[in-house]
C-alpha atoms as a PDB file:
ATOM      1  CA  UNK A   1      40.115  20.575  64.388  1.00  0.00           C
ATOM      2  CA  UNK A   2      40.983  17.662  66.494  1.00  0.00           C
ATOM      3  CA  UNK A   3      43.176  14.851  64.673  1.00  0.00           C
ATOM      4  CA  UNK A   4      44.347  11.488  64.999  1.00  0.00           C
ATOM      5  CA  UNK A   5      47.909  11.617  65.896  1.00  0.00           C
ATOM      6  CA  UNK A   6      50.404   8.891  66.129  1.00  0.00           C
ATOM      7  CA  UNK A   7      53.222   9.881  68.378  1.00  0.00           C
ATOM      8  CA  UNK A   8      56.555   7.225  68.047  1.00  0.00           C
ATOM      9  CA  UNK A   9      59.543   7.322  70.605  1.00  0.00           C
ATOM     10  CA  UNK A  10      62.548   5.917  68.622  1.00  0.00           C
ATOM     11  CA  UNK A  11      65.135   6.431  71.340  1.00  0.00           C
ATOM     12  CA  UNK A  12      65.741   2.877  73.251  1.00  0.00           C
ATOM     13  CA  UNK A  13      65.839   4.426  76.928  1.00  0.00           C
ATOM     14  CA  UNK A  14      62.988   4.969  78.173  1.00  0.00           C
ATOM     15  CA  UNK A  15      64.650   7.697  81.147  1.00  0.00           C
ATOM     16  CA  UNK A  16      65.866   9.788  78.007  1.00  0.00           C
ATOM     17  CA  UNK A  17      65.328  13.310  77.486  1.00  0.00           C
ATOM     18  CA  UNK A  18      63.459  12.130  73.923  1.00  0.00           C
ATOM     19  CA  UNK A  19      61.119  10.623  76.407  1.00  0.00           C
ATOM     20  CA  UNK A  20      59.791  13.980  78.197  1.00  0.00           C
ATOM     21  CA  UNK A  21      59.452  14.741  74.914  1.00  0.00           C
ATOM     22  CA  UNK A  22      57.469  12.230  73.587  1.00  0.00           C
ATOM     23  CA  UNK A  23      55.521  12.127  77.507  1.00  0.00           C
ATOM     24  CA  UNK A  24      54.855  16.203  76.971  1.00  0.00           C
ATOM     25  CA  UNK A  25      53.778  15.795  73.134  1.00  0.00           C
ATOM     26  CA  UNK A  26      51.075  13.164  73.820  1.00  0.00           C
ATOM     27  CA  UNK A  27      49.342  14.800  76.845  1.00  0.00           C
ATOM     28  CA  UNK A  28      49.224  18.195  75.507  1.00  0.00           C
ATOM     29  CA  UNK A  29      48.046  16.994  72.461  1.00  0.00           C
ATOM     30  CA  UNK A  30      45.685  15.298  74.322  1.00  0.00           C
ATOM     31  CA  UNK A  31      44.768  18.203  76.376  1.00  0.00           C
ATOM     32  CA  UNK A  32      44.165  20.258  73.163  1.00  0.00           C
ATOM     33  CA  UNK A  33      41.360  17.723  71.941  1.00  0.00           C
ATOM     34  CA  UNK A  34      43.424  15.386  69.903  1.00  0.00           C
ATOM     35  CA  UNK A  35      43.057  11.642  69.999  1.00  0.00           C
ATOM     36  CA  UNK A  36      46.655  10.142  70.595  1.00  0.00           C
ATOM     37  CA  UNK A  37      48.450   6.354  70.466  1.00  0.00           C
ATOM     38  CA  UNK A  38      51.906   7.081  71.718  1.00  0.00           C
ATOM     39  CA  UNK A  39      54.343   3.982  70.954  1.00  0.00           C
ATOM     40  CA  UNK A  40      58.046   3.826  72.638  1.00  0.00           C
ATOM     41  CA  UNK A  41      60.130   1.403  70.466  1.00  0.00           C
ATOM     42  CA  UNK A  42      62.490   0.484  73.328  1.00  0.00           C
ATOM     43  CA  UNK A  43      59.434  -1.537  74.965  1.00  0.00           C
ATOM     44  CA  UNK A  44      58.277  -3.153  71.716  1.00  0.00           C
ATOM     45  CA  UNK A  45      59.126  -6.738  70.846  1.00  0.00           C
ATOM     46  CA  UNK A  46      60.168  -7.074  67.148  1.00  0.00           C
ATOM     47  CA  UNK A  47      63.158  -7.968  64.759  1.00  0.00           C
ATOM     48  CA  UNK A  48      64.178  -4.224  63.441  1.00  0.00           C
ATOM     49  CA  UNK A  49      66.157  -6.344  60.015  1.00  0.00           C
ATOM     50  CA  UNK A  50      64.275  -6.449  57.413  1.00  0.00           C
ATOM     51  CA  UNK A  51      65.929 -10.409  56.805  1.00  0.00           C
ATOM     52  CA  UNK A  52      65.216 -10.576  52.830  1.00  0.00           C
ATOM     53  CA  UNK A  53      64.681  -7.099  51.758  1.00  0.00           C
ATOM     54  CA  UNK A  54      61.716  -7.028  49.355  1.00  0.00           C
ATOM     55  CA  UNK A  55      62.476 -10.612  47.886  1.00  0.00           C
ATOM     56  CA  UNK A  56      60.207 -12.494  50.532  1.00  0.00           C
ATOM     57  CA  UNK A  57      57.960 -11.718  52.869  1.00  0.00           C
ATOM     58  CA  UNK A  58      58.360 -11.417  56.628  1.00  0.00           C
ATOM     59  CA  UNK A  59      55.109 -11.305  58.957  1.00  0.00           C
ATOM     60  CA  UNK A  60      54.830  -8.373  61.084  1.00  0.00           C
ATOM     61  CA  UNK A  61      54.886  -9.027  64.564  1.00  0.00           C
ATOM     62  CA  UNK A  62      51.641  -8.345  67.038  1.00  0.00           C
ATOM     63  CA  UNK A  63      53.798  -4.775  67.969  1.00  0.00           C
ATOM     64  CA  UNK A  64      54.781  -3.786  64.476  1.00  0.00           C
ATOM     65  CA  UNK A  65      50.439  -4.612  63.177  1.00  0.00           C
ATOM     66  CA  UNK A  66      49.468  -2.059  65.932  1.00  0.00           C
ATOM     67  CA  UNK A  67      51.900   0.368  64.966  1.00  0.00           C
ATOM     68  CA  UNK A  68      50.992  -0.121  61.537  1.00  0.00           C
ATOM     69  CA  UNK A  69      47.162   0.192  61.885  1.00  0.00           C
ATOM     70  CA  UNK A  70      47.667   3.616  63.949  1.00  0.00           C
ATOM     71  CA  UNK A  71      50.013   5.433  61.021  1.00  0.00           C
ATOM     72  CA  UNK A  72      47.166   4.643  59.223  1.00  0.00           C
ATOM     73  CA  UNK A  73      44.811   5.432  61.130  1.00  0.00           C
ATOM     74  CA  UNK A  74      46.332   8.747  62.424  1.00  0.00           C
ATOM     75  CA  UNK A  75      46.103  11.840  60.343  1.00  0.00           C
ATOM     76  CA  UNK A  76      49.331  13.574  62.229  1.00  0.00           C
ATOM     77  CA  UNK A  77      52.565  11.361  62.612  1.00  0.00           C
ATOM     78  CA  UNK A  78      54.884  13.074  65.078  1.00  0.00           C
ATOM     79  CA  UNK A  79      58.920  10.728  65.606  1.00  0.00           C
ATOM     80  CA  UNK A  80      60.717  11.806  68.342  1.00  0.00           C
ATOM     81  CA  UNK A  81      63.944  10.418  68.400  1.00  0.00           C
ATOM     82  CA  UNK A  82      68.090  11.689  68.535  1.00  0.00           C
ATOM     83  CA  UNK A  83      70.648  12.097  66.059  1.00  0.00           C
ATOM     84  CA  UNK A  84      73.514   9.776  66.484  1.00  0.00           C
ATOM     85  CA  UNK A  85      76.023   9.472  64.075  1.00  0.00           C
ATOM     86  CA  UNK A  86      74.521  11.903  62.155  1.00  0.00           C
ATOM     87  CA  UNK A  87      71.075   9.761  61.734  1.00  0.00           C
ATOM     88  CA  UNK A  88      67.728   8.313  63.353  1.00  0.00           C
ATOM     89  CA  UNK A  89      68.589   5.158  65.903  1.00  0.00           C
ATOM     90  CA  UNK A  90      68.805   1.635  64.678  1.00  0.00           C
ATOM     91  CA  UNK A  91      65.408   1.400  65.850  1.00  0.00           C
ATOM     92  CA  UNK A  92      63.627   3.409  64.495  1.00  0.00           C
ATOM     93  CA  UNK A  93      65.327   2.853  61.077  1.00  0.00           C
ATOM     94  CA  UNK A  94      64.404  -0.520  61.433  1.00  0.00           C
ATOM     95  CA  UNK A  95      60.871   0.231  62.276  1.00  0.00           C
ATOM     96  CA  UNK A  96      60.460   2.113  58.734  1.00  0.00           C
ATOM     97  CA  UNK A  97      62.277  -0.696  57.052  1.00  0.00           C
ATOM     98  CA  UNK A  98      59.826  -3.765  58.300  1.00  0.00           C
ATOM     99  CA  UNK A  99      56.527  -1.234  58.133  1.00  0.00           C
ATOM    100  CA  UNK A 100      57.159   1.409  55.365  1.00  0.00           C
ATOM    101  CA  UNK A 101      57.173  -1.262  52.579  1.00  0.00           C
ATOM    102  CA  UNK A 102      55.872  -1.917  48.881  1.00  0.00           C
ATOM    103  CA  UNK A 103      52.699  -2.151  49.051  1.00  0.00           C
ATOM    104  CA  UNK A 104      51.824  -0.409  51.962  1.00  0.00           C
ATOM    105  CA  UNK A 105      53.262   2.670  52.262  1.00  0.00           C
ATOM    106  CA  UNK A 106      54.248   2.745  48.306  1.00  0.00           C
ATOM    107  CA  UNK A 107      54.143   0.844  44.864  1.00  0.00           C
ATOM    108  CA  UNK A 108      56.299   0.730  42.363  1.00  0.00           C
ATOM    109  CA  UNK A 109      54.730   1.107  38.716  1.00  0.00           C
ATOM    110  CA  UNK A 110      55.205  -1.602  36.321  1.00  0.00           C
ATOM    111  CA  UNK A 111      57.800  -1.172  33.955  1.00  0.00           C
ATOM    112  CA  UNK A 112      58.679   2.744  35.456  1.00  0.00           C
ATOM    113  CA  UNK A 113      61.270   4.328  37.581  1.00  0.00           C
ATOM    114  CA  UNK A 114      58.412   6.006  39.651  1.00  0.00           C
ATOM    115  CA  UNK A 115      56.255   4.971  42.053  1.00  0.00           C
ATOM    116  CA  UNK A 116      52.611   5.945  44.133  1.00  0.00           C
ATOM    117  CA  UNK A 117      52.527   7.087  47.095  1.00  0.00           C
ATOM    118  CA  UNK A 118      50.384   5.332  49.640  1.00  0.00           C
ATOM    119  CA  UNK A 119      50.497   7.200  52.666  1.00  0.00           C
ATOM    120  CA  UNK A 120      48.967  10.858  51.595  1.00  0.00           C
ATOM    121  CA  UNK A 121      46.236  12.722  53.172  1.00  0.00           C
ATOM    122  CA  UNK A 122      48.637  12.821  56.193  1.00  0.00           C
ATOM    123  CA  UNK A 123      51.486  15.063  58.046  1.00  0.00           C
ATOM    124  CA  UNK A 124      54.222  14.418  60.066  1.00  0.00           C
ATOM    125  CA  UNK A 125      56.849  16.108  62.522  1.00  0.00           C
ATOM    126  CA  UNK A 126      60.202  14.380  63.469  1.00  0.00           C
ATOM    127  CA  UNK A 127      61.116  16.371  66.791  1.00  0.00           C
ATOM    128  CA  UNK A 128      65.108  15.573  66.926  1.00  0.00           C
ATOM    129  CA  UNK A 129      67.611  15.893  69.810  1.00  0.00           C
ATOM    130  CA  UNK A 130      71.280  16.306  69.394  1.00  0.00           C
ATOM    131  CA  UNK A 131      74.912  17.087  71.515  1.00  0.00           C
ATOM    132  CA  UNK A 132      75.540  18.813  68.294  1.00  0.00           C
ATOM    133  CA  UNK A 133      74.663  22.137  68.137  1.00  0.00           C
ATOM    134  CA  UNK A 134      71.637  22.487  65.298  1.00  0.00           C
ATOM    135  CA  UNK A 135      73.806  25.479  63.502  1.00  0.00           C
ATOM    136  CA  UNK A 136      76.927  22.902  62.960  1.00  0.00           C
ATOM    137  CA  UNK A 137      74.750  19.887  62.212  1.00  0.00           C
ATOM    138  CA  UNK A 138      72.884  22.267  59.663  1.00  0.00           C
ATOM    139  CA  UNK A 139      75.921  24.143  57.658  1.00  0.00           C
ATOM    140  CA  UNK A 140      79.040  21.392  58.419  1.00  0.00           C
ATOM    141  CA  UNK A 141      76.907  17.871  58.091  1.00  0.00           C
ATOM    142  CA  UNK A 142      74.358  19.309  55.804  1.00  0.00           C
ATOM    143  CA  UNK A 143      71.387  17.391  58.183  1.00  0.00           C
ATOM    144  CA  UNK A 144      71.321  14.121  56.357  1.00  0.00           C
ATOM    145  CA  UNK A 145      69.381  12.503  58.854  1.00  0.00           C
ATOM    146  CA  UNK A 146      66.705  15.630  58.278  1.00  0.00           C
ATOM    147  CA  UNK A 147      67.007  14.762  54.901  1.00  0.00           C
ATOM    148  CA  UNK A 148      66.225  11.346  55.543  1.00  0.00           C
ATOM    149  CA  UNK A 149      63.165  11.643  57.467  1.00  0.00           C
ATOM    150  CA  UNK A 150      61.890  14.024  55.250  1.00  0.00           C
ATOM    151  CA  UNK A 151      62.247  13.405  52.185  1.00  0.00           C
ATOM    152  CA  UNK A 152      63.335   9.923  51.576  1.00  0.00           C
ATOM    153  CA  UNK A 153      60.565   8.890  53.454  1.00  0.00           C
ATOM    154  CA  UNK A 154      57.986  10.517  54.431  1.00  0.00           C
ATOM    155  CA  UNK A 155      57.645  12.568  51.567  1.00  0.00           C
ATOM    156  CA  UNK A 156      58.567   9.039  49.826  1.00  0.00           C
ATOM    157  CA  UNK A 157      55.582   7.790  50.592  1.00  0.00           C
ATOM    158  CA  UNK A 158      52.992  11.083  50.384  1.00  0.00           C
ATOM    159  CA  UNK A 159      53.036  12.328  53.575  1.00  0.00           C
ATOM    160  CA  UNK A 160      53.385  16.082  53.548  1.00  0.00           C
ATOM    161  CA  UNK A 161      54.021  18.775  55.260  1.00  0.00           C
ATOM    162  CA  UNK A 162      57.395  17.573  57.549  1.00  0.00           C
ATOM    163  CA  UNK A 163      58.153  19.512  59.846  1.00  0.00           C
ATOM    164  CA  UNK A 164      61.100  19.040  61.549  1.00  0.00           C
ATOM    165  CA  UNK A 165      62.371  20.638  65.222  1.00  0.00           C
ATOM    166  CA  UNK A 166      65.811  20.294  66.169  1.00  0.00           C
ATOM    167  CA  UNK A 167      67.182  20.736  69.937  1.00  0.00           C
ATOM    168  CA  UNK A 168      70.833  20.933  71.149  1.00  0.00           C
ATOM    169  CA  UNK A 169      73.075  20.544  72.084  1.00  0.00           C
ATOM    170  CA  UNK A 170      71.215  18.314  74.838  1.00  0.00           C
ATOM    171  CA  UNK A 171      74.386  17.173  76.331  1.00  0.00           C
ATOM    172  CA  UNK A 172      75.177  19.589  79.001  1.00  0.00           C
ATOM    173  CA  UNK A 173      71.685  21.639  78.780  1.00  0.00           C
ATOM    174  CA  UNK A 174      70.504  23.247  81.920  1.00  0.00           C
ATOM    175  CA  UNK A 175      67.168  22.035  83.339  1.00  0.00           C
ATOM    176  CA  UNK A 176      65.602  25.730  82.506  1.00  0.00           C
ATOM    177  CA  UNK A 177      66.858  25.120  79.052  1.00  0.00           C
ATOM    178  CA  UNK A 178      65.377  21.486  78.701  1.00  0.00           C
ATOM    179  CA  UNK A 179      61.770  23.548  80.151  1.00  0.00           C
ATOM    180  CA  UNK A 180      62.031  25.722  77.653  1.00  0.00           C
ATOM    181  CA  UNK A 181      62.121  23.032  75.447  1.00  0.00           C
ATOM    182  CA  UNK A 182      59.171  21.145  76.345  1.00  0.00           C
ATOM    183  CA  UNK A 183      57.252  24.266  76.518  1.00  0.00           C
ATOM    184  CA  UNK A 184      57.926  24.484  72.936  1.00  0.00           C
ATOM    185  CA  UNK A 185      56.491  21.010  72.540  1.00  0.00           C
ATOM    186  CA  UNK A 186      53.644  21.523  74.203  1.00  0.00           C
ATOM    187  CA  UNK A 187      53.114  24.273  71.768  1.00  0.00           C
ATOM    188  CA  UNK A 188      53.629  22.322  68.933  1.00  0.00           C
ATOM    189  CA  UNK A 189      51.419  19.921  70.404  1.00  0.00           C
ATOM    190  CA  UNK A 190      48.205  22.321  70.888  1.00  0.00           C
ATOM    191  CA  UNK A 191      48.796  23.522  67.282  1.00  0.00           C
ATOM    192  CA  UNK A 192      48.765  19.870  65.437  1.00  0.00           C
END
């Protein structure tokens, strides 16, 4: 079935390998029938602090509306970003923090400790790069950034499944191994 997907870049350089990623994601998604926005945060004009937390209000600018109106619009949500220090980019943090708030993406309940989850009905995939090699980052570091992503906030906010796809270590891949790569994109593409 054809979907909506949202695709988001959240590595700053636009020559990065997280790049060919996104580039490779969108067109074969496209070529498989899907209907894709594809957003690079390193070209997008906005303040990634969220200035007052939840106290007071801060507007959205023109960049961070579009984004918002195509995660809610899309039914597949696919973040391509790398891990550095162990964790998603400023920017992209900083894109959940000013989008991903009460209200919109959850609520808190009156008088509770839980909350409601505004963003079901919809699935995600964080495709991650990283010098580290995946087996250290997943036994030494535990993959808190995975954990992140996952399940403080997607799953946060009702979006399930996650799927997440780790590659690395990028630093010092051949090009046949960065091919490889992409062809597992594109696969992951056809198959949203």
């Amino acid at each position: 079935m054809p979907k909506n997907i949202t695709v988001i870049l959240g590595h700053p350089d636009g020559s990065s390998f997280c790049n060919a990623i996104a580039e490779k994601y969108a067109t074969s998604a496209r070529k498989a029938g899907h209907t894709v926005r594809l957003f690079k945060l390193g070209e997008v004009e906005y303040d990634p602090v969220l200035r007052h937390g939840y106290n007071k209000r801060q507007e959205l600018e023109p960049a961070l509306v579009d984004i918002r109106e195509s995660i809610s619009w899309a039914q597949h949500l696919v973040f391509v970003y790398p891990i550095w220090w162990g964790s998603m980019p400023a920017i992209l943090k900083g894109m959940f923090d000013r989008i991903f708030l009460p209200g919109y993406a959850f609520k808190y309940r009156k008088d509770s400790p839980w909350w409601d989850r505004l963003l079901v009905g919809r699935s995600a995939h964080a495709i991650v790069t990283m010098d580290t090699p995946p087996w250290y980052y997943r036994l030494i570091y535990t993959m808190p950034g995975h954990h992140q992503i996952k399940k403080t906030i997607l799953e946060f906010c009702g979006i399930k499944p996650v799927k997440i796809t780790s590659f690395g270590p990028v630093r010092g891949s051949s090009e046949a191994q960065r091919s490889k790569w992409l062809l597992k994109v594109e696969r992951h593409a056809a198959l949203a």
